[in-house]
PDB file of N, CA and C in Angstrom:
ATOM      1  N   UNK A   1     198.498 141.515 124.761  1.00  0.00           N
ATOM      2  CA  UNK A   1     199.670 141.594 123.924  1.00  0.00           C
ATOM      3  C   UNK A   1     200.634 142.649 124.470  1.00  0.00           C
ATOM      4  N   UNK A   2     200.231 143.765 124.754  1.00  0.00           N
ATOM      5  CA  UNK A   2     200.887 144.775 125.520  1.00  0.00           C
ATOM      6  C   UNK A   2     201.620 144.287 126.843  1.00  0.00           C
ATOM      7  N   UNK A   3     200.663 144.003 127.569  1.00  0.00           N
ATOM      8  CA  UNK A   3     201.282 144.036 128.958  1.00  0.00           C
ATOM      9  C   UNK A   3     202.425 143.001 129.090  1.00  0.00           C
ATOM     10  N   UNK A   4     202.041 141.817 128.180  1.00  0.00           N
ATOM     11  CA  UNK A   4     203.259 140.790 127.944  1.00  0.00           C
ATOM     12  C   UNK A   4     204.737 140.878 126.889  1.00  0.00           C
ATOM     13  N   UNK A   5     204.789 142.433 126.392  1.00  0.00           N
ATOM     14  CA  UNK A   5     205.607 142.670 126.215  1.00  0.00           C
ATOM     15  C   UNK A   5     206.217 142.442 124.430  1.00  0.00           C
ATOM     16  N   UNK A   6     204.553 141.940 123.700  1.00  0.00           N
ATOM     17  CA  UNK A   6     204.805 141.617 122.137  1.00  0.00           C
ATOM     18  C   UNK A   6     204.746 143.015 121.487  1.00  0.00           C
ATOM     19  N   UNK A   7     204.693 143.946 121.939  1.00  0.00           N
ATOM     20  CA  UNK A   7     204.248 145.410 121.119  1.00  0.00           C
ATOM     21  C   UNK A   7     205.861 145.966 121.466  1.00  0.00           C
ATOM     22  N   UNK A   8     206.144 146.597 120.325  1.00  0.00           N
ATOM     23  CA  UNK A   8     206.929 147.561 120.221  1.00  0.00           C
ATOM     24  C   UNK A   8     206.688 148.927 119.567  1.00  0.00           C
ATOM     25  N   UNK A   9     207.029 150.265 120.533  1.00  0.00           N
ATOM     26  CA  UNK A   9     206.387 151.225 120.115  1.00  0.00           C
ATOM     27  C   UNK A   9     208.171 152.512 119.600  1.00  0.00           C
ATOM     28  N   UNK A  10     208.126 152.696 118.215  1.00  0.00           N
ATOM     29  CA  UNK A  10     209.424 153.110 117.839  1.00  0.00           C
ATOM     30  C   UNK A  10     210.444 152.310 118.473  1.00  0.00           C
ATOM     31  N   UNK A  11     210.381 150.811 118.025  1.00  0.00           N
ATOM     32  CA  UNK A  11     211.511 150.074 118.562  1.00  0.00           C
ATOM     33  C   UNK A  11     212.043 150.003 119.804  1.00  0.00           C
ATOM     34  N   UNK A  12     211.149 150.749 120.869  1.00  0.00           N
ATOM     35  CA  UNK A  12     211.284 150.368 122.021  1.00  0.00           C
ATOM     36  C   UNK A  12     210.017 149.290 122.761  1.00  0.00           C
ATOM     37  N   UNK A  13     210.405 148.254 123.673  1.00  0.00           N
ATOM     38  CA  UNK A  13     208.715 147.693 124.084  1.00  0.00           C
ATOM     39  C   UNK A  13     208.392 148.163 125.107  1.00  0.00           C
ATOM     40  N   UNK A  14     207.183 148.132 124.740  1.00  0.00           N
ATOM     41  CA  UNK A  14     206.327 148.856 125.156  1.00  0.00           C
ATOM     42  C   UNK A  14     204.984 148.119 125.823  1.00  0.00           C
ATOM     43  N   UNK A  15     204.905 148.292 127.691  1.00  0.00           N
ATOM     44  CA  UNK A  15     204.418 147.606 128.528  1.00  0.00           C
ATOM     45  C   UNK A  15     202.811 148.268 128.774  1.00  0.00           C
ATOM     46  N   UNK A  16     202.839 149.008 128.664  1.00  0.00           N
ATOM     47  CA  UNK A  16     202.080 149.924 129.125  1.00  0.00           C
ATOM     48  C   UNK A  16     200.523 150.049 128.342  1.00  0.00           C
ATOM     49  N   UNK A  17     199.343 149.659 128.360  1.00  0.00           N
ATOM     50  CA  UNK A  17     198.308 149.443 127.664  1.00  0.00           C
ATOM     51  C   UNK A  17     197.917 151.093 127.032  1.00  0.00           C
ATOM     52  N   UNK A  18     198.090 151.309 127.923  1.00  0.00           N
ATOM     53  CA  UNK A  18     197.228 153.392 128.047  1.00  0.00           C
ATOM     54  C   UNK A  18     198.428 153.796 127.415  1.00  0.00           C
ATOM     55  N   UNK A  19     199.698 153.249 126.845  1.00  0.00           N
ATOM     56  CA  UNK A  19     200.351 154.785 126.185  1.00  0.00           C
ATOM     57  C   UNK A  19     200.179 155.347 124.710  1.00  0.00           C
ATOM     58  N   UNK A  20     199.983 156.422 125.202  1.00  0.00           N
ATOM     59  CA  UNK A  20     199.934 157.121 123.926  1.00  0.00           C
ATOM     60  C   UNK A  20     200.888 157.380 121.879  1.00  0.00           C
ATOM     61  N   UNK A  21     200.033 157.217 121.532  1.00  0.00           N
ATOM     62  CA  UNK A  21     201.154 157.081 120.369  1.00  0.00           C
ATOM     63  C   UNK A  21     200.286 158.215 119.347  1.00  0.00           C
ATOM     64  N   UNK A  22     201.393 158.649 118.417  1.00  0.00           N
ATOM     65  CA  UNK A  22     201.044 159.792 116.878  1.00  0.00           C
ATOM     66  C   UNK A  22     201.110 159.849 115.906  1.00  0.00           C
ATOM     67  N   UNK A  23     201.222 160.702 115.225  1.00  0.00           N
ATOM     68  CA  UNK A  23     201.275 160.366 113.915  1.00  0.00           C
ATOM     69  C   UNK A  23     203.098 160.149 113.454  1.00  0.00           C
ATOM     70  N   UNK A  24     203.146 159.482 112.814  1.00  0.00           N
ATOM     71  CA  UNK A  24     204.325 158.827 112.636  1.00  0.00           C
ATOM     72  C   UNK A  24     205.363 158.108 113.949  1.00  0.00           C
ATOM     73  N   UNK A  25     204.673 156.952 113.838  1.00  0.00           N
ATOM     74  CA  UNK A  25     205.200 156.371 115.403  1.00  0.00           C
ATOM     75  C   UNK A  25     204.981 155.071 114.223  1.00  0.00           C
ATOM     76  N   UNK A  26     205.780 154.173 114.854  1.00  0.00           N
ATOM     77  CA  UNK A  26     206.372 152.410 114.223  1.00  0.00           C
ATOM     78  C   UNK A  26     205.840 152.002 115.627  1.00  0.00           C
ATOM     79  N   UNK A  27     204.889 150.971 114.763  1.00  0.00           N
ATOM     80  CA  UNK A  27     204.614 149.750 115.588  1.00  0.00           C
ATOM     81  C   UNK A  27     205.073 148.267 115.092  1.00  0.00           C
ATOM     82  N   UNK A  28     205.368 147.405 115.893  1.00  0.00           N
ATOM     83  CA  UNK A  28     206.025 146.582 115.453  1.00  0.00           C
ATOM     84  C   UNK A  28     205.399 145.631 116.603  1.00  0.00           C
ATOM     85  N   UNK A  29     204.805 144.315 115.661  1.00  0.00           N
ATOM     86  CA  UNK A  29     203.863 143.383 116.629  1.00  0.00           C
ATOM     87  C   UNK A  29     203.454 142.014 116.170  1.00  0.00           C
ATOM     88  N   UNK A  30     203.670 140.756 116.796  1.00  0.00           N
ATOM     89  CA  UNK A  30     203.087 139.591 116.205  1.00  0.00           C
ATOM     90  C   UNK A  30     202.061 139.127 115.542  1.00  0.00           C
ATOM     91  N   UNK A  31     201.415 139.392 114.126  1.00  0.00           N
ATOM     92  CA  UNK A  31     200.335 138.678 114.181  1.00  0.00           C
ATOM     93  C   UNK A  31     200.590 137.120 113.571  1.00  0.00           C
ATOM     94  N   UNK A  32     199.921 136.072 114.027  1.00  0.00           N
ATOM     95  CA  UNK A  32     199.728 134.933 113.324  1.00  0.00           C
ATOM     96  C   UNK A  32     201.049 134.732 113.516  1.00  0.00           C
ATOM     97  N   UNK A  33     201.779 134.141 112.202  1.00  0.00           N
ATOM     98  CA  UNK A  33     202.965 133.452 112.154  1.00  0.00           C
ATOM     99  C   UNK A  33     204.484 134.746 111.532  1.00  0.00           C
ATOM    100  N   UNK A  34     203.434 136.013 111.761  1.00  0.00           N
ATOM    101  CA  UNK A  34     204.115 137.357 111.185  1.00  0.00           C
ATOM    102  C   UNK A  34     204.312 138.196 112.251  1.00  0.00           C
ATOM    103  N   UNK A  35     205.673 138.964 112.140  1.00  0.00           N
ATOM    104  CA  UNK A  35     205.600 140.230 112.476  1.00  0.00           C
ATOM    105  C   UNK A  35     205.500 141.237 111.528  1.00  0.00           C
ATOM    106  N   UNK A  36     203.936 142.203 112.182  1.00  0.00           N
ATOM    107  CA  UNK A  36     204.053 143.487 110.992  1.00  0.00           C
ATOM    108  C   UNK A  36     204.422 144.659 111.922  1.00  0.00           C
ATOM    109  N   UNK A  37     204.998 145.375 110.638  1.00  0.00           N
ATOM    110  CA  UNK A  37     205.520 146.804 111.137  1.00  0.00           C
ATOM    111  C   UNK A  37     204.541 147.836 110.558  1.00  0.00           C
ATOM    112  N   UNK A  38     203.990 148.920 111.443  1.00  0.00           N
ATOM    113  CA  UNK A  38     203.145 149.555 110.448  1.00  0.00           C
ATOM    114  C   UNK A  38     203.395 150.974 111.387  1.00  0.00           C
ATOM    115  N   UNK A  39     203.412 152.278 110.193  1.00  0.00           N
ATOM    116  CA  UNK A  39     203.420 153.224 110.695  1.00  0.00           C
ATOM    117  C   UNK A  39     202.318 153.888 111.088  1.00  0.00           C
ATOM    118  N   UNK A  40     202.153 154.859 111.784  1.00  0.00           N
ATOM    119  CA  UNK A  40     200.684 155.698 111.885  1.00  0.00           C
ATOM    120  C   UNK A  40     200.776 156.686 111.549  1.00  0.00           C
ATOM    121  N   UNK A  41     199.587 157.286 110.370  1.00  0.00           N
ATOM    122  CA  UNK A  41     199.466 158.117 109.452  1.00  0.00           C
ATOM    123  C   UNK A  41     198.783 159.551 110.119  1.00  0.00           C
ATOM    124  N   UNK A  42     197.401 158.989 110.914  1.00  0.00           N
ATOM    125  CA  UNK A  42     196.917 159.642 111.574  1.00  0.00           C
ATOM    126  C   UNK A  42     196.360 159.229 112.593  1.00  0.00           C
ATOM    127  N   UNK A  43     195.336 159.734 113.274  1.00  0.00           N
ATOM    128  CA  UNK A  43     194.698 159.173 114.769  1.00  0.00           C
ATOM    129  C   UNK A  43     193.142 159.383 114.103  1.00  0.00           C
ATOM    130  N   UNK A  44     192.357 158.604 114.616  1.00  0.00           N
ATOM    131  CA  UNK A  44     190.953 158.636 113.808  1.00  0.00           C
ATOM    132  C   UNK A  44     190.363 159.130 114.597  1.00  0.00           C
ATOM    133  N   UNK A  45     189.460 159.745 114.155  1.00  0.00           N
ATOM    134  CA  UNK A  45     188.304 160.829 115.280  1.00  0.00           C
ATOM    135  C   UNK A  45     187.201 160.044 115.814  1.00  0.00           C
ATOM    136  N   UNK A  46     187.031 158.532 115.183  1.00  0.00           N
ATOM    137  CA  UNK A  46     185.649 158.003 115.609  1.00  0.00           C
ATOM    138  C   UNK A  46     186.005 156.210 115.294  1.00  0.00           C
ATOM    139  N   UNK A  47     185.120 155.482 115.878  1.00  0.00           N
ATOM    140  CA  UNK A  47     185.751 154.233 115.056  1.00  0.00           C
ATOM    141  C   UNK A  47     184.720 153.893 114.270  1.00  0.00           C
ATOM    142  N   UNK A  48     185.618 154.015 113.459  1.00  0.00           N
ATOM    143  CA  UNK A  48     184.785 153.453 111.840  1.00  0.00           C
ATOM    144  C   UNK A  48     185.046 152.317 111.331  1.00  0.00           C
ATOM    145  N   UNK A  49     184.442 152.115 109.924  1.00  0.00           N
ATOM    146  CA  UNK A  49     184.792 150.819 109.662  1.00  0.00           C
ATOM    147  C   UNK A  49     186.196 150.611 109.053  1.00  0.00           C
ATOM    148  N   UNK A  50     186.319 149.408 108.504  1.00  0.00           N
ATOM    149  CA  UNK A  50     187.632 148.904 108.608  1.00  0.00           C
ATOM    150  C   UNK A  50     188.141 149.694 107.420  1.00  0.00           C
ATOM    151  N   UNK A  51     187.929 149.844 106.388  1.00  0.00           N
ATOM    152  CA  UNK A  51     188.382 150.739 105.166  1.00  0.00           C
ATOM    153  C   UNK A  51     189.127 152.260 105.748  1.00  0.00           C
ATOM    154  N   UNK A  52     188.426 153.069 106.311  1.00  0.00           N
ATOM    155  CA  UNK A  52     188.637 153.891 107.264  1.00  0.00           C
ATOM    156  C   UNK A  52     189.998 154.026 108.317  1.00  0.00           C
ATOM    157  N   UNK A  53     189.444 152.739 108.670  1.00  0.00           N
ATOM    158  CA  UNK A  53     190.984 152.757 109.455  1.00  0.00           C
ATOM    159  C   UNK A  53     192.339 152.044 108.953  1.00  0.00           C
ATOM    160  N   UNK A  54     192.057 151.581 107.833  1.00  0.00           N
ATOM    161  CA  UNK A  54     193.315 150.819 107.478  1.00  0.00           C
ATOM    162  C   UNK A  54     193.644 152.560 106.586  1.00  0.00           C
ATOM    163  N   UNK A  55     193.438 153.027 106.593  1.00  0.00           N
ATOM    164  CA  UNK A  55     194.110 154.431 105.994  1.00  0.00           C
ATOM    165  C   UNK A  55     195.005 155.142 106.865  1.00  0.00           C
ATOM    166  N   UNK A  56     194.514 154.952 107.892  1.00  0.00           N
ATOM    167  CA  UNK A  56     195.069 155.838 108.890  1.00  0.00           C
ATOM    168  C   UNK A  56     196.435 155.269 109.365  1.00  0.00           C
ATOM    169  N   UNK A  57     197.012 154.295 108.281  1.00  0.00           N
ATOM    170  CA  UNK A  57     198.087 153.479 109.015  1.00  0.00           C
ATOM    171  C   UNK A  57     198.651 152.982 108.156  1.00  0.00           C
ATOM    172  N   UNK A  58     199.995 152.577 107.628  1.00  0.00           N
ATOM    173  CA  UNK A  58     201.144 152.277 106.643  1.00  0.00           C
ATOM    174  C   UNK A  58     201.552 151.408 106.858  1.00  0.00           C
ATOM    175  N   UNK A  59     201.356 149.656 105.863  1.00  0.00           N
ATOM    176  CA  UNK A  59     201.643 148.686 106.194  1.00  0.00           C
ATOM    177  C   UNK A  59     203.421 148.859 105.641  1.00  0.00           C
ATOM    178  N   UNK A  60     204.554 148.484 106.153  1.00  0.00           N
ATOM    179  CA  UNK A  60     205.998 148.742 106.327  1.00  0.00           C
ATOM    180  C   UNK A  60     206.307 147.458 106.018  1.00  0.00           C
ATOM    181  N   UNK A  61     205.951 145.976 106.344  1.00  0.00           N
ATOM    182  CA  UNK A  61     206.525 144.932 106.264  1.00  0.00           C
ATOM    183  C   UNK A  61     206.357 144.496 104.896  1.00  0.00           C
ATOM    184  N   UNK A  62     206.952 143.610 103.916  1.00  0.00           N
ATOM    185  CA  UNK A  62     206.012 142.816 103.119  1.00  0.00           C
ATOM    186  C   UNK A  62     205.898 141.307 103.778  1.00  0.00           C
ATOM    187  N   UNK A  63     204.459 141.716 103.927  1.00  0.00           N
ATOM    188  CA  UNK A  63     203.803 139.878 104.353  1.00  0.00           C
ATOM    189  C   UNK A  63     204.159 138.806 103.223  1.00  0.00           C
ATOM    190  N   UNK A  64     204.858 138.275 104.093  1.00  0.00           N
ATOM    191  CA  UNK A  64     205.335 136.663 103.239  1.00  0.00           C
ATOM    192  C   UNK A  64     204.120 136.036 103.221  1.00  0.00           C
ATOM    193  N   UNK A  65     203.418 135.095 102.591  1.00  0.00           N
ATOM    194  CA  UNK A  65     202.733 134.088 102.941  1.00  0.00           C
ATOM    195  C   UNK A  65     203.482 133.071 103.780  1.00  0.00           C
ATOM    196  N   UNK A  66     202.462 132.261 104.896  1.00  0.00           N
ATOM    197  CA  UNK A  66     203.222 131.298 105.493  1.00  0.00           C
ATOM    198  C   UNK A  66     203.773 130.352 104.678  1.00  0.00           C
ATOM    199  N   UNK A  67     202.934 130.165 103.766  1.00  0.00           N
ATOM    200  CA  UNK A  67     203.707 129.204 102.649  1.00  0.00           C
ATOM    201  C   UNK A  67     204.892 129.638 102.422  1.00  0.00           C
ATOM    202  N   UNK A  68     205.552 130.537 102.041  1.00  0.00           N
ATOM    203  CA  UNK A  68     206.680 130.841 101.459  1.00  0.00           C
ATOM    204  C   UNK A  68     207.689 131.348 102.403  1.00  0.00           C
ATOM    205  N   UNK A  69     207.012 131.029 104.095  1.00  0.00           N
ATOM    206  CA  UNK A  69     208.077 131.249 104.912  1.00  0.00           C
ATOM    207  C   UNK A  69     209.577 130.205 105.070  1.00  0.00           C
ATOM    208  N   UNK A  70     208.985 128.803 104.693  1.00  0.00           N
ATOM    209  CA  UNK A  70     210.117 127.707 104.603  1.00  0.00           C
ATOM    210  C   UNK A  70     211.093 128.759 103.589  1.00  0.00           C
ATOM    211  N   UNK A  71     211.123 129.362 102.858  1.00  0.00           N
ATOM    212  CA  UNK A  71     212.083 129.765 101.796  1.00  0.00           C
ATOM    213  C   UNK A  71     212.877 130.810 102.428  1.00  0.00           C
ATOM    214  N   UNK A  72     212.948 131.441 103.483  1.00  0.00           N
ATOM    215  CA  UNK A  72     213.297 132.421 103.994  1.00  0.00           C
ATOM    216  C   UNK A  72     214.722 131.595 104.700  1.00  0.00           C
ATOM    217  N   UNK A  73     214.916 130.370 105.035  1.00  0.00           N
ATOM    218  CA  UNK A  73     215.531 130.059 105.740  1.00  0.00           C
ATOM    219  C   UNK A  73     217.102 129.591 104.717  1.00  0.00           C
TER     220      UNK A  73
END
């Protein structure tokens, strides 16, 4: 996803697999039929489970359902 250029790191893209990012940095990235924007809260000391790490990070977008993407138009 990186190297092809779908990641954006503070609204710039961002090629580079190894770069570094902090606390309060915007990511902005395709998933599925969405782009989410999410900030970073903190950097985690270990990888834990998923509860854990969805803390460490600020969902920014509101996810449409795909269903309710026809309505957007």
């Amino acid at each position: 996803m990186v190297q092809e250029g779908h990641l954006r790191l503070n609204g710039q893209r961002c090629a580079k697999p190894g770069h570094g990012v902090s606390p309060g940095d915007v990511l902005t990235f395709p998933q599925g039929n969405r782009i989410r924007v999410v900030r970073i809260l903190a950097l985690g000391e270990r990888r834990g489970p998923a509860p854990e790490a969805e803390a460490l990070f600020a969902d920014l977008d509101a996810l449409t359902p795909p269903d309710d993407a026809s309505s957007l138009e």
